[in-house]
Protein backbone atom coordinates (compact mmCIF):
# COMPACT_ATOMS: atom_id res chain seq x y z
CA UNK A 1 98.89 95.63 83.81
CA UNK A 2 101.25 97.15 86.36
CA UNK A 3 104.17 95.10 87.18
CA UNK A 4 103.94 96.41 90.76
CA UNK A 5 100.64 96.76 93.48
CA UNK A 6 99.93 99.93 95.12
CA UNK A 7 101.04 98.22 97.91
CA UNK A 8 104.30 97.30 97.29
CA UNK A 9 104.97 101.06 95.99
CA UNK A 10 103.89 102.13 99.42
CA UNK A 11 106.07 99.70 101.06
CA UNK A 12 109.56 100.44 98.66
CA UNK A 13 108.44 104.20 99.29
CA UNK A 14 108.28 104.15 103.55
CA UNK A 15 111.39 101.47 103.68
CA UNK A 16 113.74 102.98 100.58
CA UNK A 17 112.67 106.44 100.29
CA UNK A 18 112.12 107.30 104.20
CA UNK A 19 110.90 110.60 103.87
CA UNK A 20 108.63 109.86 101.26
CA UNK A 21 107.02 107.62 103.20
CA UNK A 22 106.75 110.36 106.52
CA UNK A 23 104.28 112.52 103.96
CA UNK A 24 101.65 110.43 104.49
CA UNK A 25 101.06 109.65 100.48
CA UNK A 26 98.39 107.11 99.63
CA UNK A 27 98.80 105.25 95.94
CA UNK A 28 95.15 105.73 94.62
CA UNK A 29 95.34 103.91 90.84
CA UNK A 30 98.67 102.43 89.64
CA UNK A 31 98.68 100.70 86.40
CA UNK A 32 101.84 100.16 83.75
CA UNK A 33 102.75 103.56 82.98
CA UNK A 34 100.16 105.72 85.18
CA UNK A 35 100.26 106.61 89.00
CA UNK A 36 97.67 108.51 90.87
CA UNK A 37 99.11 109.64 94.18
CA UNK A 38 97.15 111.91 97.05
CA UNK A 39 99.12 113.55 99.17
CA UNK A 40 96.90 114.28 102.30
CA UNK A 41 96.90 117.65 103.54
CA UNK A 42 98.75 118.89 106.51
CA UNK A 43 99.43 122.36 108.18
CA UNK A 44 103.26 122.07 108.00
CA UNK A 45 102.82 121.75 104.04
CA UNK A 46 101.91 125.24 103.95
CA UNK A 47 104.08 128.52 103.42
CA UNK A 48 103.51 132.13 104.15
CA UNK A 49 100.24 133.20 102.72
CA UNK A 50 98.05 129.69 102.90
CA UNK A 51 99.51 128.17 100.14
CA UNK A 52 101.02 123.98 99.91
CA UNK A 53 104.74 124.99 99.56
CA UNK A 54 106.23 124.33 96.01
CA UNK A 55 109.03 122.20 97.73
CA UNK A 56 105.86 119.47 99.00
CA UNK A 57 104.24 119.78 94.88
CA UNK A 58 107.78 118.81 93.71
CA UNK A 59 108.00 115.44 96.24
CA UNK A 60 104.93 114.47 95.71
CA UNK A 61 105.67 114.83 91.56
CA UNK A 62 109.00 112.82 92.14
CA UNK A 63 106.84 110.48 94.29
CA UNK A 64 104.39 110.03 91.79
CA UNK A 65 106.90 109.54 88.60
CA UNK A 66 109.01 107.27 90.79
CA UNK A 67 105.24 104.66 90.98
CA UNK A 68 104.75 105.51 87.25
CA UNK A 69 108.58 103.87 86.47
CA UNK A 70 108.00 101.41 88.76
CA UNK A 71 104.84 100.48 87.57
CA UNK A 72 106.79 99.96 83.96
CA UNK A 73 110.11 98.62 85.47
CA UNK A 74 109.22 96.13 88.81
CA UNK A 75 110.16 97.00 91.91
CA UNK A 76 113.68 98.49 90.36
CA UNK A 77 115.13 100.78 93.84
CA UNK A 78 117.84 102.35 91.71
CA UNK A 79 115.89 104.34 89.50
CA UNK A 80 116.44 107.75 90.28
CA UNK A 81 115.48 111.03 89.30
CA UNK A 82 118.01 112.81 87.04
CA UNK A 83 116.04 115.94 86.11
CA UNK A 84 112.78 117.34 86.81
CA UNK A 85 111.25 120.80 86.24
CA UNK A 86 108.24 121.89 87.48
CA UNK A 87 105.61 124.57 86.59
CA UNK A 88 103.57 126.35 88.99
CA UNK A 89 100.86 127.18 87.35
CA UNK A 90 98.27 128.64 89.88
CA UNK A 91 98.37 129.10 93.63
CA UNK A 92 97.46 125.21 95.16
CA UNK A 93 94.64 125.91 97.98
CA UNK A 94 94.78 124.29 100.79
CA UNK A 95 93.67 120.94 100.72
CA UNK A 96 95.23 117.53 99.71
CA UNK A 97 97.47 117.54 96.41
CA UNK A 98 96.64 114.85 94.08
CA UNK A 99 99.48 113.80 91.06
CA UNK A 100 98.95 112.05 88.15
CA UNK A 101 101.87 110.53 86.37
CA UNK A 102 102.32 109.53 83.34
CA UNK A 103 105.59 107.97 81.04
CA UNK A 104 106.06 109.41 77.78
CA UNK A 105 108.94 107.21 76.97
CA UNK A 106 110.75 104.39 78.28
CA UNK A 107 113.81 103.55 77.15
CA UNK A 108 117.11 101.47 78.01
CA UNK A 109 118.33 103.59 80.61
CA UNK A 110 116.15 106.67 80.94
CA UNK A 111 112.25 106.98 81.44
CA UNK A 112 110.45 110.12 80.60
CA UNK A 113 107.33 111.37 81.78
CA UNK A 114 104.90 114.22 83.43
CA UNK A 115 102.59 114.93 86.19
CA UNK A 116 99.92 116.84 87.00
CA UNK A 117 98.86 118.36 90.30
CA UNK A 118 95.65 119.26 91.48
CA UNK A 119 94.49 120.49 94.79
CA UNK A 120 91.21 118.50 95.86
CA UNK A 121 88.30 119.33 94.26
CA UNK A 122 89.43 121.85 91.90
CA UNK A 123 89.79 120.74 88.10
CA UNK A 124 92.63 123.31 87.34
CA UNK A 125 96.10 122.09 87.51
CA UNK A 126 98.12 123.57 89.86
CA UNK A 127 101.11 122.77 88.34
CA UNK A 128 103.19 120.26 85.39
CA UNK A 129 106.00 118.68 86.16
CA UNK A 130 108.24 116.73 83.64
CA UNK A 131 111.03 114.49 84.86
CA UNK A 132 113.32 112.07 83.95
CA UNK A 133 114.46 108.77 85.54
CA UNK A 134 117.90 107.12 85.28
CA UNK A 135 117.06 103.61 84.60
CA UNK A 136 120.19 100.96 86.10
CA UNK A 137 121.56 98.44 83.38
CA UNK A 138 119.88 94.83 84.10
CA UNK A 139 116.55 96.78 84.94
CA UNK A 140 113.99 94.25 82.57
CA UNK A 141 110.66 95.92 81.38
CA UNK A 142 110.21 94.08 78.29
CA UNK A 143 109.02 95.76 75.28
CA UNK A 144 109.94 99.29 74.95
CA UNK A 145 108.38 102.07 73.53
């Protein structure tokens, strides 16, 4: 079970995270470890040639392993991103990006994991992302693993 509603994500994400919450994301599935994020799609997202700019895939991945830690951790604001590397993969059409997140680990103070992005109706993976979160001391998930 998550220890945080799609709702609440949404809310930590417009309040803490204001520009986050000015994309327009929409939490689709959340559940302890696992985020599923849409980011619907806009015009502005786009760069030279038709294509959802890579610096829109890499919020919405942050956005996305941010919910994933938080669905672990509680509604924890300090977690922040310390590293995160992204593969493009393929060329994202245009169309709303979806990200699934995923931890691989969570530790004491850091929280590993990846996401994948798709554009909408297309199977392929545009690109993986793998990040890491600092995790602040007090921050209580229970068992680790």
């Amino acid at each position: 079970m998550s220890a945080i509603s799609a709702a609440e994500f949404e809310t930590i994400a417009r309040e803490e995270v204001p520009f986050v919450g000015r994309l327009g994301l929409r939490v689709e599935a959340i559940e302890r470890g696992r985020a599923r994020l849409r980011l619907p799609y806009r015009d502005d997202f786009l760069r030279p040639g038709g294509t959802v700019s890579g610096p829109v895939l890499m919020a919405i991945a942050d956005a996305a392993m941010y919910a994933a830690v938080l669905s672990a951790l509680g509604p924890v604001k300090l977690a922040v991103t310390t590293n995160l590397n992204c593969n493009f993969l393929r060329r994202p059409r245009p169309a709303d990006v979806v990200a699934e997140a995923r931890l691989l680990k969570l530790g004491r103070r850091l929280a590993v994991g990846e996401v994948a992005l798709y554009s909408e109706g297309d199977p392929e993976m545009v690109a993986h992302v793998t990040a890491t979160y600092a995790i602040p001391p007090g921050a209580d998930a229970g068992p680790r693993g």
